[in-house]
Protein backbone atom coordinates (compact mmCIF):
# COMPACT_ATOMS: atom_id res chain seq x y z
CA UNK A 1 0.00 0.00 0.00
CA UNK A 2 1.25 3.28 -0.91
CA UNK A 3 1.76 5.35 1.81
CA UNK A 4 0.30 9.67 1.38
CA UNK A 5 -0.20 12.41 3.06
CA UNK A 6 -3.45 13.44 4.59
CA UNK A 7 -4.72 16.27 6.84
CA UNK A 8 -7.61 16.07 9.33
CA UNK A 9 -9.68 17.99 11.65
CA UNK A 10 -10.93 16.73 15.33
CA UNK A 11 -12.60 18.74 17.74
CA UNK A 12 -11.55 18.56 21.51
CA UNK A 13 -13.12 16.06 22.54
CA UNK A 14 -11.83 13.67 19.91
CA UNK A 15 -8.56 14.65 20.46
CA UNK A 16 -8.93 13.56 24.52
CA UNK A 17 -10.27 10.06 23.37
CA UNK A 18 -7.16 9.77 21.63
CA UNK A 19 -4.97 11.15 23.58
CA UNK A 20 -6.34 8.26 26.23
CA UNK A 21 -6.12 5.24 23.78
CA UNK A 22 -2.35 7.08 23.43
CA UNK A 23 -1.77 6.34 27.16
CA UNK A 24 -3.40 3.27 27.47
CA UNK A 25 -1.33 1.80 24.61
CA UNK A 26 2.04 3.59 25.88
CA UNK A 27 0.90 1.53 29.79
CA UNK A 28 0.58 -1.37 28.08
CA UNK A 29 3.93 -1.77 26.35
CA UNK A 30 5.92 -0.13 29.42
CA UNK A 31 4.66 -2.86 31.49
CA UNK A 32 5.46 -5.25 28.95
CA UNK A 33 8.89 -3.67 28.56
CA UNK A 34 8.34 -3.36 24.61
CA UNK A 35 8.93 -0.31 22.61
CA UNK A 36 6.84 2.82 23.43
CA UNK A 37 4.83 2.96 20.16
CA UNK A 38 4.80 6.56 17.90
CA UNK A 39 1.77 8.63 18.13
CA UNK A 40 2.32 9.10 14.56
CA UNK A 41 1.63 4.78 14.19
CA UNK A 42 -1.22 5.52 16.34
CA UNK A 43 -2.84 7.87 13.76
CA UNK A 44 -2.14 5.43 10.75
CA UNK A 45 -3.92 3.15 12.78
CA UNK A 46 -6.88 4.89 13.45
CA UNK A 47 -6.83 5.79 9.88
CA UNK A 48 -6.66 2.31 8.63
CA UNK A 49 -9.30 0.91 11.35
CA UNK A 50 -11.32 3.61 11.68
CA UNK A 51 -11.80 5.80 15.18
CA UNK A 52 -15.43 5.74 15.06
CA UNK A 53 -15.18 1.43 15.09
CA UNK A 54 -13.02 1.46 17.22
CA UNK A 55 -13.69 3.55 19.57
CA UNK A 56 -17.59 2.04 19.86
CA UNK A 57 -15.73 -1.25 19.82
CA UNK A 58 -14.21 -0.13 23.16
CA UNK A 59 -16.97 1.64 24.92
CA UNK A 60 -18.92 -1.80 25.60
C-alpha cells in the first residue's frame, strides 16, 4: 500500500479520546517492557481501522 499524506480535523473532545487510547497503549507496552509505540503509528492506525469502530468497539 502506498503510503500519502493526509490532513484532518478533530474537535476537543476527539482529540482527549485519543490522547487516552495514546496512554493506554504507551501503559501497556511499558509494562510489557516493549517499545513505546509513535503517536504518529497511532494515527495510521486509526486511519486504517477507523476511530469511530473502534472507539464504539471499546466503549462496551
Amino acid at each position: 500500500m502506498a503510503k500519502s499524506r493526509i490532513s484532518i480535523t478533530i474537535d476537543g473532545k476527539m482529540a482527549k479520546a485519543i490522547e487516552n487510547y495514546y496512554r493506554e497503549k504507551v501503559k501497556i507496552a511499558a509494562e510489557k517492557g516493549e517499545v513505546i509505540p509513535k503517536l504518529s503509528n497511532i494515527y495510521e492506525e486509526i486511519i486504517e481501522r477507523g476511530w469511530e469502530s473502534k472507539a464504539g468497539s471499546r466503549r462496551k
